[in-house]
C-alpha atoms as a PDB file:
ATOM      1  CA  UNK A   1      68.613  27.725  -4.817  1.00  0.00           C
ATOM      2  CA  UNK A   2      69.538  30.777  -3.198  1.00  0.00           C
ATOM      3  CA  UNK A   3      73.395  30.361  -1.375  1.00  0.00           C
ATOM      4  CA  UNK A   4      72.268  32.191   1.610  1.00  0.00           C
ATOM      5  CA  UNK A   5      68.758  30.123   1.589  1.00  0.00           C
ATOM      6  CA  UNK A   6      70.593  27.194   1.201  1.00  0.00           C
ATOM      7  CA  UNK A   7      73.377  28.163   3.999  1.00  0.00           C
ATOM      8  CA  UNK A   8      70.620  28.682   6.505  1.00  0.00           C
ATOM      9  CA  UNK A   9      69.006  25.553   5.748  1.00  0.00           C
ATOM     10  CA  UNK A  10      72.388  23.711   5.654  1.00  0.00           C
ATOM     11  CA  UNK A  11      73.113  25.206   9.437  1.00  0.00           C
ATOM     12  CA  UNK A  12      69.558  24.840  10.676  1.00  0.00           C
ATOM     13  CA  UNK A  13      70.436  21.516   9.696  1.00  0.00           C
ATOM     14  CA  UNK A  14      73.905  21.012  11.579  1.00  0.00           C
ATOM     15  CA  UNK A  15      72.611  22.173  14.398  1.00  0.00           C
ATOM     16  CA  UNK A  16      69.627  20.359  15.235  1.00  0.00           C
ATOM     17  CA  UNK A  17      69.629  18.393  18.838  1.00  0.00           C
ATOM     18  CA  UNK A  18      72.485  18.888  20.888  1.00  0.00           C
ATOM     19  CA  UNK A  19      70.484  19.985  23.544  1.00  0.00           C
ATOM     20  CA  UNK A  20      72.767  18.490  26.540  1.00  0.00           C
ATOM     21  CA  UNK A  21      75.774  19.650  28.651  1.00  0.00           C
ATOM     22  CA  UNK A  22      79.286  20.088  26.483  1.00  0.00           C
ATOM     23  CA  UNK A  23      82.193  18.168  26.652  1.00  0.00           C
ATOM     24  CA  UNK A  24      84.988  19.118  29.808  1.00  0.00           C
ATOM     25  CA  UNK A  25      85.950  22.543  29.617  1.00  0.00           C
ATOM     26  CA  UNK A  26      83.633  24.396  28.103  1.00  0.00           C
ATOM     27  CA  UNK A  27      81.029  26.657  29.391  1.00  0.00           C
ATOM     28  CA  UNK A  28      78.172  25.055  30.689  1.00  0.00           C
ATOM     29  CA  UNK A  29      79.390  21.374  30.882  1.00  0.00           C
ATOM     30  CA  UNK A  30      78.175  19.743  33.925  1.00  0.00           C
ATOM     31  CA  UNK A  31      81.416  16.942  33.609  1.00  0.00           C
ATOM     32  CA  UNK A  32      83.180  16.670  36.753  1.00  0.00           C
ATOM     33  CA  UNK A  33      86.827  15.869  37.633  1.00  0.00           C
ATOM     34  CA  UNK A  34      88.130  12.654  39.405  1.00  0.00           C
ATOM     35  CA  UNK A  35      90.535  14.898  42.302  1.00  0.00           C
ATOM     36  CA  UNK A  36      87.422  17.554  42.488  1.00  0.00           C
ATOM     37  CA  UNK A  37      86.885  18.409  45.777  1.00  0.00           C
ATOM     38  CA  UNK A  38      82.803  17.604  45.585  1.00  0.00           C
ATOM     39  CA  UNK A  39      83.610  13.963  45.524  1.00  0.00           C
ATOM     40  CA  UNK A  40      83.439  12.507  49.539  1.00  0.00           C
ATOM     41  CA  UNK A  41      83.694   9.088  48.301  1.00  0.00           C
ATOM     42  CA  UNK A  42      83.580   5.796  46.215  1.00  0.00           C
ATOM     43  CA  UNK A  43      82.462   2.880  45.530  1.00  0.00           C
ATOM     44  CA  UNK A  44      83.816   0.407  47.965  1.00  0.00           C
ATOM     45  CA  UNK A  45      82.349  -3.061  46.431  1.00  0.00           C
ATOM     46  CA  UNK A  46      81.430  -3.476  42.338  1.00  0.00           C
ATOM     47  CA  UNK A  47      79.802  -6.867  41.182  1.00  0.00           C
ATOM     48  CA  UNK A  48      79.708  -7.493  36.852  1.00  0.00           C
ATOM     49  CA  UNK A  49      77.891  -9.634  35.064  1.00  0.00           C
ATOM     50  CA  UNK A  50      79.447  -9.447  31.958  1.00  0.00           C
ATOM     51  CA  UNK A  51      77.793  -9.170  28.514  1.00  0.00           C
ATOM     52  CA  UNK A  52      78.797 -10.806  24.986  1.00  0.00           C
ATOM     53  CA  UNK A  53      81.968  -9.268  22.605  1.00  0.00           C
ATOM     54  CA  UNK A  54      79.033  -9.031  20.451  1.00  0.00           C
ATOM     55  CA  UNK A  55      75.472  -9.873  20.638  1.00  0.00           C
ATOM     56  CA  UNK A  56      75.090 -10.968  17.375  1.00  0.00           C
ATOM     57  CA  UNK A  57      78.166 -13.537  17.472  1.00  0.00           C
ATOM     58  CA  UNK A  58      77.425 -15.497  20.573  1.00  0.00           C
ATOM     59  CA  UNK A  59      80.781 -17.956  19.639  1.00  0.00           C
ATOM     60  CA  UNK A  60      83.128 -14.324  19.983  1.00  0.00           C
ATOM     61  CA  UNK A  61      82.248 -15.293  24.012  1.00  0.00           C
ATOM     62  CA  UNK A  62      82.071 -12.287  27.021  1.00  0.00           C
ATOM     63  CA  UNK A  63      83.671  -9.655  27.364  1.00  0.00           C
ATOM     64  CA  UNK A  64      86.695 -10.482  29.864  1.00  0.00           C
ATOM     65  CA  UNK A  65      88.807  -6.911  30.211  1.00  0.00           C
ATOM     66  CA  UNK A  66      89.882  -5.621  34.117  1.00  0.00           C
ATOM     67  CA  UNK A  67      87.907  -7.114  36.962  1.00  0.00           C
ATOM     68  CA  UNK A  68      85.239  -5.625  39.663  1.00  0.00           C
ATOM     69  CA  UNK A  69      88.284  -4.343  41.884  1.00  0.00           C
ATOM     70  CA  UNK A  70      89.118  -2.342  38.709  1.00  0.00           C
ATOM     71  CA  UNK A  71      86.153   0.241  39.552  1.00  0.00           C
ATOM     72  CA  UNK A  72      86.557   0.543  43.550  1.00  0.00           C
ATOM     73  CA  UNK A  73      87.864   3.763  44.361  1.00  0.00           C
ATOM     74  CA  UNK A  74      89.315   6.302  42.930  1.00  0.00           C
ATOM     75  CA  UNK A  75      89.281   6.973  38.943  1.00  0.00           C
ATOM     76  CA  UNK A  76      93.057   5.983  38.130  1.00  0.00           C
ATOM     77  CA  UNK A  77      91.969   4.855  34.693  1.00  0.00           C
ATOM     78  CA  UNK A  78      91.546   0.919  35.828  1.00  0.00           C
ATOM     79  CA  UNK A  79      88.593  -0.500  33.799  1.00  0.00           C
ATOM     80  CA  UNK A  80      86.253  -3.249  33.852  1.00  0.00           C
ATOM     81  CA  UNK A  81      84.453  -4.123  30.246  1.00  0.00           C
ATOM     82  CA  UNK A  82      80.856  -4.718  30.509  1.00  0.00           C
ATOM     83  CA  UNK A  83      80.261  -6.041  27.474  1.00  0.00           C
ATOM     84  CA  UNK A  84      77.146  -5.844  25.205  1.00  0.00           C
ATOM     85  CA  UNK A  85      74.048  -5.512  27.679  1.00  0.00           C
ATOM     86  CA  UNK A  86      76.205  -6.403  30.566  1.00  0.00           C
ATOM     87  CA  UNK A  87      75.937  -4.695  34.024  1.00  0.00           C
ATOM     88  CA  UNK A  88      77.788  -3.611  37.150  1.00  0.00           C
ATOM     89  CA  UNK A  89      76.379  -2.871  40.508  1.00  0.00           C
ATOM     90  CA  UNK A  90      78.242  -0.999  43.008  1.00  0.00           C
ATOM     91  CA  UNK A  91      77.647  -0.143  46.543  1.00  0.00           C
ATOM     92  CA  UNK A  92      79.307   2.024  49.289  1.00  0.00           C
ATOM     93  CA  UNK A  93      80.178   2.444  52.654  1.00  0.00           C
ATOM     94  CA  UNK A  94      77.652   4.980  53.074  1.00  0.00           C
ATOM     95  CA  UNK A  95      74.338   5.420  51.414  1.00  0.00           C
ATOM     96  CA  UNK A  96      73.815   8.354  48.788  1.00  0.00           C
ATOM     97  CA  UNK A  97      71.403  10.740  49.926  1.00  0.00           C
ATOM     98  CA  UNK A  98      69.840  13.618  47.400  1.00  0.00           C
ATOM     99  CA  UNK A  99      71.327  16.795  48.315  1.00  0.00           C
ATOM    100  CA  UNK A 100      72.240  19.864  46.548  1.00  0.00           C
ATOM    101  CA  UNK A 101      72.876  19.914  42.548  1.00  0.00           C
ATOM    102  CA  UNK A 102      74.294  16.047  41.181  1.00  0.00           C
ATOM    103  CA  UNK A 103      74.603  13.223  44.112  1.00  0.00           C
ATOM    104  CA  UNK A 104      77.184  10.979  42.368  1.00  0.00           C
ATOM    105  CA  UNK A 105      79.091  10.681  39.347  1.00  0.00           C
ATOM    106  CA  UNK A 106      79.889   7.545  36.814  1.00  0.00           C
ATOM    107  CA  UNK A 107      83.264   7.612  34.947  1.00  0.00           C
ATOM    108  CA  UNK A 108      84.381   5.802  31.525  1.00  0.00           C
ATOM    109  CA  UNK A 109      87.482   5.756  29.943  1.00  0.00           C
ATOM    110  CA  UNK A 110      86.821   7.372  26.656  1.00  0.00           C
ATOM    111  CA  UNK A 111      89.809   8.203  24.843  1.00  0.00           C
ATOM    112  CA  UNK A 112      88.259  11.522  23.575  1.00  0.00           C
ATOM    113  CA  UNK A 113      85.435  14.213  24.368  1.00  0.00           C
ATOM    114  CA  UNK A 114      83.636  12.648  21.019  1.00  0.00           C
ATOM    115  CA  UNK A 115      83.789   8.723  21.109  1.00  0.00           C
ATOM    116  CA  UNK A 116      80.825   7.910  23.138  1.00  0.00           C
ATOM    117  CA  UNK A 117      80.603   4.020  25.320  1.00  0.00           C
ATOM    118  CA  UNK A 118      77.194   4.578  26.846  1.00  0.00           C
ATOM    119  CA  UNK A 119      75.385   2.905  29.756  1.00  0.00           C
ATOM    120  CA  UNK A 120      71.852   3.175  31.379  1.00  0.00           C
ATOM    121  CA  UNK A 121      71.906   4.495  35.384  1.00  0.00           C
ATOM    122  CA  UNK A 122      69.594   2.778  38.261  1.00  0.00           C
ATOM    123  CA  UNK A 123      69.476   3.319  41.618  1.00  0.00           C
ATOM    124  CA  UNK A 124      68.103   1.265  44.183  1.00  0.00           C
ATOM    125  CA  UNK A 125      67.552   1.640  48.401  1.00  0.00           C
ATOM    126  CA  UNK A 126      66.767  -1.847  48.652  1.00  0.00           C
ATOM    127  CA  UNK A 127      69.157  -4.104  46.675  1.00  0.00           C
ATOM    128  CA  UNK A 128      65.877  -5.446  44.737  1.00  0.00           C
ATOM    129  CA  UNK A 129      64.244  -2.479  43.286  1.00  0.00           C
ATOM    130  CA  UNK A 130      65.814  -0.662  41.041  1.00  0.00           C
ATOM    131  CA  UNK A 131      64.500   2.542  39.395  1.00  0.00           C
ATOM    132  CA  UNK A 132      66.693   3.766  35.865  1.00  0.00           C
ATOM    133  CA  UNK A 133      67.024   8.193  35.558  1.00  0.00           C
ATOM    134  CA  UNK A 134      65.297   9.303  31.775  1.00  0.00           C
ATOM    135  CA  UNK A 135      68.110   8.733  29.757  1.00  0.00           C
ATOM    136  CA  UNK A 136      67.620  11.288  26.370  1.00  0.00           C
ATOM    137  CA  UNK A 137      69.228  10.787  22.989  1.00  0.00           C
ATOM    138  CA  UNK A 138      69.569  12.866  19.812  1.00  0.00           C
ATOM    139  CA  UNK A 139      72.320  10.826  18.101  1.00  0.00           C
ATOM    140  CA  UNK A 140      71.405  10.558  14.433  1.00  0.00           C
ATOM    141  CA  UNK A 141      69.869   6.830  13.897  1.00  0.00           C
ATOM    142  CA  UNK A 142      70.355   6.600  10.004  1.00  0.00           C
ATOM    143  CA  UNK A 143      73.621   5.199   9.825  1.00  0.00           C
ATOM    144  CA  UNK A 144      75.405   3.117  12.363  1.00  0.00           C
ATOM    145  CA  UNK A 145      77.736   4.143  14.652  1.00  0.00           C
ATOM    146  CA  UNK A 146      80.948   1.545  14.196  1.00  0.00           C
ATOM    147  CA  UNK A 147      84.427   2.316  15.588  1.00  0.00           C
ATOM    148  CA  UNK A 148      85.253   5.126  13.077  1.00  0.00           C
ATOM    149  CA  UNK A 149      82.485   7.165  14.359  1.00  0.00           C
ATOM    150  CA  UNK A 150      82.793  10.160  16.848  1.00  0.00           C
ATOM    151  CA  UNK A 151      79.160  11.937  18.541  1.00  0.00           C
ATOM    152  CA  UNK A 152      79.354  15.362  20.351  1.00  0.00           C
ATOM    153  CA  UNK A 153      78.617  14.690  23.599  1.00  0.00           C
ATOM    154  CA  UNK A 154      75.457  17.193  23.564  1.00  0.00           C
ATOM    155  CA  UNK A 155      73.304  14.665  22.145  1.00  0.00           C
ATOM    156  CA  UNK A 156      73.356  12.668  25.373  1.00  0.00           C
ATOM    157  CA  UNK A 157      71.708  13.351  28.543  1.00  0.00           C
ATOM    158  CA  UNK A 158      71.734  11.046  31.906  1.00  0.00           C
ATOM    159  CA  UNK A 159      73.907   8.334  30.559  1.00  0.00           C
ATOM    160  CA  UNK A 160      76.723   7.785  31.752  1.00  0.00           C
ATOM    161  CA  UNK A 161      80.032   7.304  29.303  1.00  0.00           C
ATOM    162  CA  UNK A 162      78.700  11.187  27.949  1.00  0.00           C
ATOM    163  CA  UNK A 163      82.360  12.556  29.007  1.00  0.00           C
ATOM    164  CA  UNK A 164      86.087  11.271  28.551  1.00  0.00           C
ATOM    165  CA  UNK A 165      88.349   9.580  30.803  1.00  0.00           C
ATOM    166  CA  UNK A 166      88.857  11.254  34.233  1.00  0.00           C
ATOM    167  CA  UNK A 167      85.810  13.341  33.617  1.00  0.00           C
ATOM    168  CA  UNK A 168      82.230  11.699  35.163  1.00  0.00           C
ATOM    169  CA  UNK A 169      78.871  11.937  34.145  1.00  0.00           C
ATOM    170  CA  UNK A 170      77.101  13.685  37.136  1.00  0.00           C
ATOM    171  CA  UNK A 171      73.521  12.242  38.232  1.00  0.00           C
ATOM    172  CA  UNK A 172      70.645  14.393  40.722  1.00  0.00           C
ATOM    173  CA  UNK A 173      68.514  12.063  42.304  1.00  0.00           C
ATOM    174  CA  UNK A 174      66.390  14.987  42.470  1.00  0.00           C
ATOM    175  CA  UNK A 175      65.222  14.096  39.110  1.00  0.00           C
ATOM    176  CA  UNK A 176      63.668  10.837  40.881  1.00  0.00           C
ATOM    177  CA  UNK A 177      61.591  12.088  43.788  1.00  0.00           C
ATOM    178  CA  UNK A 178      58.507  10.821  44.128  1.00  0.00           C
ATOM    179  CA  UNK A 179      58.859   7.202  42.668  1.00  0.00           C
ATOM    180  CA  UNK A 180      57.055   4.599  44.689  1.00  0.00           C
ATOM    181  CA  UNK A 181      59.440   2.434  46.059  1.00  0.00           C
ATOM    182  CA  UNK A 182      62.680   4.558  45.933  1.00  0.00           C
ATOM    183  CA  UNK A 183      64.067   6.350  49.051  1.00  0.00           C
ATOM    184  CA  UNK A 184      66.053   9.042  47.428  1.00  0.00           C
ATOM    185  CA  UNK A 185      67.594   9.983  51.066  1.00  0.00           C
ATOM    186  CA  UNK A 186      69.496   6.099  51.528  1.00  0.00           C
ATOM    187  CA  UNK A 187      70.585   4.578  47.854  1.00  0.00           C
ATOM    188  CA  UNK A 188      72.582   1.420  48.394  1.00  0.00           C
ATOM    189  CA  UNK A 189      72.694   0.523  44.851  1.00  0.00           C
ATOM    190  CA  UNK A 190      73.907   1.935  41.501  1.00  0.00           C
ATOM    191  CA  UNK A 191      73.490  -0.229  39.105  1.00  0.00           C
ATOM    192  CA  UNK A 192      75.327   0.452  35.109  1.00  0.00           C
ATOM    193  CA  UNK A 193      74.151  -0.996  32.468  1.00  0.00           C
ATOM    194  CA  UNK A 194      75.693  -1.449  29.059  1.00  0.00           C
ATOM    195  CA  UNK A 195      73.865   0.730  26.129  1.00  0.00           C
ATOM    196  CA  UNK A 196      73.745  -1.984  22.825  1.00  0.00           C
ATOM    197  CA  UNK A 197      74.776   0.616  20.311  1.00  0.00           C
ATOM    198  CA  UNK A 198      72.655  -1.299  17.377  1.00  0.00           C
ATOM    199  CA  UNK A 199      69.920   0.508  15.680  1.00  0.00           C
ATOM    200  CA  UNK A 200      68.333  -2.892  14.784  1.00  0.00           C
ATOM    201  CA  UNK A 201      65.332  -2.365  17.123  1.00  0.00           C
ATOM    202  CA  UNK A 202      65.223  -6.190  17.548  1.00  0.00           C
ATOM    203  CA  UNK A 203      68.667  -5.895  19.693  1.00  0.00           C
ATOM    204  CA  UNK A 204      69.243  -2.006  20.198  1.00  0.00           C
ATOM    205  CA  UNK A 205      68.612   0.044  23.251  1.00  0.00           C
ATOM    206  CA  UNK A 206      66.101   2.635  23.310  1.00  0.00           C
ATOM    207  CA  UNK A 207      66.289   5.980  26.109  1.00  0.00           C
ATOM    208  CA  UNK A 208      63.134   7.095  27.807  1.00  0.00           C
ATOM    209  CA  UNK A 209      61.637   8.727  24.670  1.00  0.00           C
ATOM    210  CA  UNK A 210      61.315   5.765  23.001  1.00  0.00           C
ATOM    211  CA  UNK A 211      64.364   6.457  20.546  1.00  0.00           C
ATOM    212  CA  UNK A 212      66.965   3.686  19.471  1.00  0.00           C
ATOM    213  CA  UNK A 213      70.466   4.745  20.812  1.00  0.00           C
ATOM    214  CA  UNK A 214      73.129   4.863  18.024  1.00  0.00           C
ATOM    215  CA  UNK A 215      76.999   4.114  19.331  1.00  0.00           C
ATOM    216  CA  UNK A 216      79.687   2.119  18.163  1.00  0.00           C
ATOM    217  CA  UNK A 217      78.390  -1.095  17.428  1.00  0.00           C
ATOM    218  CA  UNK A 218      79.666  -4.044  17.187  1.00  0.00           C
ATOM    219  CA  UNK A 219      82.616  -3.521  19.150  1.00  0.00           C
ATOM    220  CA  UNK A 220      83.461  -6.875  19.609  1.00  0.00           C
ATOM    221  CA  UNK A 221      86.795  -7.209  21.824  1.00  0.00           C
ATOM    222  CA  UNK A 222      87.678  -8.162  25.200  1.00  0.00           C
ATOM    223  CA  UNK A 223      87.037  -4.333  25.506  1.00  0.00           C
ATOM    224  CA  UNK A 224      83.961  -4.265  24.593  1.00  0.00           C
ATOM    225  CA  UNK A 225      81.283  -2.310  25.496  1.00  0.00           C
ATOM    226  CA  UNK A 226      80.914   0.262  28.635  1.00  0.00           C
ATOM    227  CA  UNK A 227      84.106   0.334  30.223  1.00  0.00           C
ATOM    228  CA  UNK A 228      83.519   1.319  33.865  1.00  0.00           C
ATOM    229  CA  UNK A 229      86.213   3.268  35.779  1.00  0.00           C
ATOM    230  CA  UNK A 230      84.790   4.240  38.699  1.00  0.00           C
ATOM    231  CA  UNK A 231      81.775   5.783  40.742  1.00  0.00           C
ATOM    232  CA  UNK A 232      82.148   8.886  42.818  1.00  0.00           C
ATOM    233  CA  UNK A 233      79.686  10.095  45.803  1.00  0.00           C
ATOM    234  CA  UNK A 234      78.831  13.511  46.175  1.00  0.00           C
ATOM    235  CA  UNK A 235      76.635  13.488  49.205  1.00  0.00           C
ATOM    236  CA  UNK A 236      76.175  10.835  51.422  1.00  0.00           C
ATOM    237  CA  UNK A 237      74.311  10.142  54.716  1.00  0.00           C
ATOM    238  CA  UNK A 238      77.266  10.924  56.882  1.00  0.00           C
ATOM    239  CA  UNK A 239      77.720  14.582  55.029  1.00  0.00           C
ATOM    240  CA  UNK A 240      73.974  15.251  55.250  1.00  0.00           C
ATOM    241  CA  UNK A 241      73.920  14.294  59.227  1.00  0.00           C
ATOM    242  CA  UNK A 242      76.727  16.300  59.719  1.00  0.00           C
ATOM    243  CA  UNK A 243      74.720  19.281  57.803  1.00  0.00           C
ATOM    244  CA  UNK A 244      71.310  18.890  59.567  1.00  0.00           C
ATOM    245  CA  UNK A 245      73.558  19.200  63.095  1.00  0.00           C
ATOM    246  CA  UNK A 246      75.354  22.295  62.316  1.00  0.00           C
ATOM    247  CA  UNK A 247      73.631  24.878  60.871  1.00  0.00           C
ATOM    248  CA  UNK A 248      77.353  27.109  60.278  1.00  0.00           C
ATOM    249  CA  UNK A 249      76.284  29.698  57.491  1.00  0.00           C
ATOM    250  CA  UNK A 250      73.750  31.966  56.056  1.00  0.00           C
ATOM    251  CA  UNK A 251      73.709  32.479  52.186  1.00  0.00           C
ATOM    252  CA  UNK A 252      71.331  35.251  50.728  1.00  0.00           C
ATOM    253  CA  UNK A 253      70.203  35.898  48.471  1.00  0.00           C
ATOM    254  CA  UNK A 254      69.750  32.850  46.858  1.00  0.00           C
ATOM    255  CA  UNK A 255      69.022  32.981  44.291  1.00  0.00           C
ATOM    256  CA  UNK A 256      71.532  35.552  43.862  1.00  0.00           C
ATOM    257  CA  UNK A 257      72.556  38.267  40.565  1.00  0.00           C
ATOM    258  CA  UNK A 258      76.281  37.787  41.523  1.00  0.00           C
ATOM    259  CA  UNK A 259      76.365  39.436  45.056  1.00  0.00           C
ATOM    260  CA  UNK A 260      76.337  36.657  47.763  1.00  0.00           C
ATOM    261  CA  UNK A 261      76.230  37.642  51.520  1.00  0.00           C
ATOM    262  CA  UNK A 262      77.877  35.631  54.000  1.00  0.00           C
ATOM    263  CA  UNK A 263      76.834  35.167  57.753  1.00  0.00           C
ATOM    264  CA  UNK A 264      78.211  33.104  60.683  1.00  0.00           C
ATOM    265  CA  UNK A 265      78.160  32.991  64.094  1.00  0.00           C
ATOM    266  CA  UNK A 266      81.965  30.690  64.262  1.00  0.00           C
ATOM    267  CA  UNK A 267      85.294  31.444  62.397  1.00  0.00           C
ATOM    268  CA  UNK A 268      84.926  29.441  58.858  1.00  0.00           C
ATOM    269  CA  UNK A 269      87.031  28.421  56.039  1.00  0.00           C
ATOM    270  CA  UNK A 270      84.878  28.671  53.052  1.00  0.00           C
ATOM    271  CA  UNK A 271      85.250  27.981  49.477  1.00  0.00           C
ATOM    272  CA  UNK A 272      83.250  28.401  46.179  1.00  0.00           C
ATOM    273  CA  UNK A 273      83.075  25.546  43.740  1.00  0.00           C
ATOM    274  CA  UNK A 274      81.665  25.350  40.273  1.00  0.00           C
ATOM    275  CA  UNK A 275      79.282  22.614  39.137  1.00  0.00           C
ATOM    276  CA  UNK A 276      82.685  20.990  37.713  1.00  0.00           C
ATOM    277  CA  UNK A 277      84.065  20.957  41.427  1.00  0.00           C
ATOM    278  CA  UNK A 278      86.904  23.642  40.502  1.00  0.00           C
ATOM    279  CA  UNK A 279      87.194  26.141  43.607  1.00  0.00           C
ATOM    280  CA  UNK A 280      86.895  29.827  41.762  1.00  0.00           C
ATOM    281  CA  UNK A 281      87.129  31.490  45.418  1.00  0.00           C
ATOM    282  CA  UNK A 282      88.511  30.514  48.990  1.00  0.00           C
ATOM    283  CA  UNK A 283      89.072  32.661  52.151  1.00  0.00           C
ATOM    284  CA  UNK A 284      87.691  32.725  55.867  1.00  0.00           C
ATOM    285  CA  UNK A 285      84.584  33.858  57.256  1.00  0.00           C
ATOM    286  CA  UNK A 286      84.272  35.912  60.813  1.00  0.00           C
ATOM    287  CA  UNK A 287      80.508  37.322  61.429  1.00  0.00           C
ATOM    288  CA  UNK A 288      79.638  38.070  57.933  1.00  0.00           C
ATOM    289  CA  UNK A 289      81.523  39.119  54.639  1.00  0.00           C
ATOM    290  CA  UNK A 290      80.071  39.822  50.814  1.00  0.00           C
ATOM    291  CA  UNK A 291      81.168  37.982  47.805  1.00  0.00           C
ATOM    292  CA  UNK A 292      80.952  39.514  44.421  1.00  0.00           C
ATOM    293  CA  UNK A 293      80.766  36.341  41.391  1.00  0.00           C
ATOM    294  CA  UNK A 294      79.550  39.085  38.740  1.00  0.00           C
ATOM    295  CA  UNK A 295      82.331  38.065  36.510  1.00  0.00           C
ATOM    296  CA  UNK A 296      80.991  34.518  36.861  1.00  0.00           C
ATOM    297  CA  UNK A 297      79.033  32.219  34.375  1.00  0.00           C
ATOM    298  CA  UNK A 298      75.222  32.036  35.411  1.00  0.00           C
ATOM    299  CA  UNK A 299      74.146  28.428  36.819  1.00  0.00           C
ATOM    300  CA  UNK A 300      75.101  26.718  39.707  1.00  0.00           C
ATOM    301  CA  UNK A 301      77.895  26.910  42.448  1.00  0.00           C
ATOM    302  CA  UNK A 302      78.492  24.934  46.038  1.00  0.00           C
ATOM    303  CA  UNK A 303      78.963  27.280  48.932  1.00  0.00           C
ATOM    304  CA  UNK A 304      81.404  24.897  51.658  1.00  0.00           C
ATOM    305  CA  UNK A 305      82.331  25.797  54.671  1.00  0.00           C
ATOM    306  CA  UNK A 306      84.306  24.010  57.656  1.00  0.00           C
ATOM    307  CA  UNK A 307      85.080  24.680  60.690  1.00  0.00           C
ATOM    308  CA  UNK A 308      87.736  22.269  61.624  1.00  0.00           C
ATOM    309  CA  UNK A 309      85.137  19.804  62.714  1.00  0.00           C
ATOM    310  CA  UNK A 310      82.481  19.831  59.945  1.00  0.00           C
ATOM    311  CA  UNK A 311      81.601  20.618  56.530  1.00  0.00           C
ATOM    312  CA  UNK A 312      78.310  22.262  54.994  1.00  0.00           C
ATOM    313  CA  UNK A 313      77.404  22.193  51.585  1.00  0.00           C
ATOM    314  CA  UNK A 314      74.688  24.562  50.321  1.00  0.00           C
ATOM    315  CA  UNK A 315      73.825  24.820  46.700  1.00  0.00           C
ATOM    316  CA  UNK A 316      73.833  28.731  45.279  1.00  0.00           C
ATOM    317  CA  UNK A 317      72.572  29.460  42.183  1.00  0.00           C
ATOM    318  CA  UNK A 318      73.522  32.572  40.180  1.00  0.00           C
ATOM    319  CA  UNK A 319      71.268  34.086  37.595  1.00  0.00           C
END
C-alpha cells in the first residue's frame, strides 16, 4: 500500500469520534473549577443507595467508601462510592433554575484527565419524576475497558465523571425544555447514577443513542464505581429573582465579534468570566464603557455585574 495512503487512512482512523469538550485546560473545554466564581452554591443534603463491588459477583457485597455527608458542599476531594448501578440524589437549599450557559455542575475524583468513572444525570422538580439529559458516547466498544485503560475525555458528552478531580462536568437544563412534566425554572432533584462500564449488553449501560458505554469494568472495591465529590449550582431561584428585579446593565451587541458595549444607569463592578468560570477582565462601570475581547477564544463568556447589593448574570457570546 501506498505510505502516505496508508498514513491517511491510519489518522482518519485515530481520529474518529471525539466529538465532545477537552479535558481542563485546553481550548474549548467546557470543565469548570471547584473555587470558580460561577458556582453560588451546593448541595446541602445527598441520599445513596449504593450499588454492588461488582455486578457480576453479588458475594464481593456494596460498595461501602465515604458517606452522603462526603458530597455536601464544597469539592474538597471527599467521596462517596456509588457502586455498580448505584445512585445518589442530592438536593439544595434553593431550587436550580435554567439560566444562562450550564445551570450546575457534577464533580468526580478522577485521578487523571483520561481515566473516565461515568454516571447518568436526572433532574427532577417534583422529587418523583425524574427526567435523565442525552448522555452521548464514542468510546470504542471492542475491547473492555478494565483498570489499565485510559479514554480521552472527548468521547463523552453529558455524563458526568467526563473531567478529573476538582474539575465538574457542567449541565444546561436548556437542553431539557419542553419535557412534560419537568419545570426547568424550580429543580429540587439531581439525581447520579452509576454508568456499568460492561459491554455485555445483558448488564451494560447504554447512552441515548442506543450505544453500550465502555469504562473500567469490573472495578470491584469498596471504591467502586462513580465516586461522587460534589454538586455545584450555577443559577438558582434566589440569583434569578434577584436578576428579574434589577435590570443593572445593557450588553450589545450580543452576539458580539469581540467589541462589547457596556451601559448603566448605577456605578458597577463588573467582571468577565469564561465558560470555565476564570475572570479574563474586571473593572467598574459608570454610564457606559467598551470592552474589546478580540484576542479572545470564540464561544461563550458571563457578563456579572454588582452593585453592592445584587448580582446580574447575562450570558455573551463571541463569534
Amino acid at each position: 500500500m501506498n505510505r502516505i495512503l496508508f498514513f491517511s487512512i491510519f489518522i482518519s482512523s485515530f481520529s474518529l469520534g471525539q466529538s465532545f469538550a477537552p479535558a481542563p485546560g485546553n481550548p474549548g473545554s467546557t470543565a469548570i473549577y471547584k473555587d470558580s466564581s460561577i458556582i453560588i452554591d451546593w448541595a446541602t443534603n445527598v441520599t445513596v443507595t449504593r450499588g454492588p463491588r461488582n455486578i457480576l459477583n453479588p458475594s464481593a457485597g456494596l460498595a461501602s467508601y465515604g458517606t452522603d455527608s462526603n458530597a455536601i458542599g464544597n469539592s474538597s476531594g471527599t467521596v462517596v462510592s456509588l457502586g455498580d448501578g448505584g445512585e445518589a440524589i442530592a438536593t439544595f437549599d434553593s431550587p436550580i433554575v435554567n439560566g444562562p450557559g450550564p445551570d450546575f455542575t457534577i464533580f468526580e475524583n478522577g485521578f487523571a484527565d483520561d481515566y473516565l468513572e461515568l454516571a447518568f444525570v436526572e433532574v427532577s422538580s417534583d422529587g418523583f419524576n425524574y427526567f435523565r439529559f442525552p448522555a452521548t458516547s464514542e468510546i470504542p466498544t471492542n475491547v473492555q475497558s478494565d483498570n489499565f485503560t485510559f479514554t480521552d475525555c472527548r468521547y463523552v458528552n453529558n455524563l458526568a465523571g467526563k473531567y478529573r478531580v476538582y474539575f465538574g462536568t457542567p449541565f444546561d437544563l436548556q437542553e431539557l425544555i419542553g419535557i412534560p412534566g419537568l419545570d426547568v425554572g424550580n429543580i429540587t432533584h439531581v439525581k447520579i447514577i452509576d454508568v456499568i462500564g460492561s459491554i455485555d449488553p445483558a448488564i451494560g449501560s447504554f447512552d441515548s443513542q442506543g450505544t453500550i458505554i465502555n469504562e473500567p469494568f469490573p472495578t470491584e472495591f469498596e471504591t467502586g464505581g462513580f465516586d461522587l465529590t460534589a454538586i455545584g449550582v450555577i443559577h438558582s431561584t434566589t440569583e434569578s429573582i434577584e436578576e428579574l428585579d434589577n435590570n443593572l446593565v445593557k450588553v450589545y451587541p450580543n452576539p458580539s465579534n469581540g467589541i462589547v458595549h457596556l451601559e448603566s444607569d448605577f456605578m458597577l463592578d463588573y467582571s468577565i468570566v469564561d465558560a470555565q468560570g476564570r475572570v479574563i477582565l474586571r473593572g467598574l462601570i459608570s454610564g457606559s464603557k467598551t470592552l474589546e475581547l478580540t484576542g479572545f477564544d470564540k464561544g461563550i463568556y458571563f457578563v456579572k455585574v454588582n452593585n453592592g447589593l445584587n448580582v446580574e448574570t447575562i450570558k455573551l457570546e463571541v463569534i
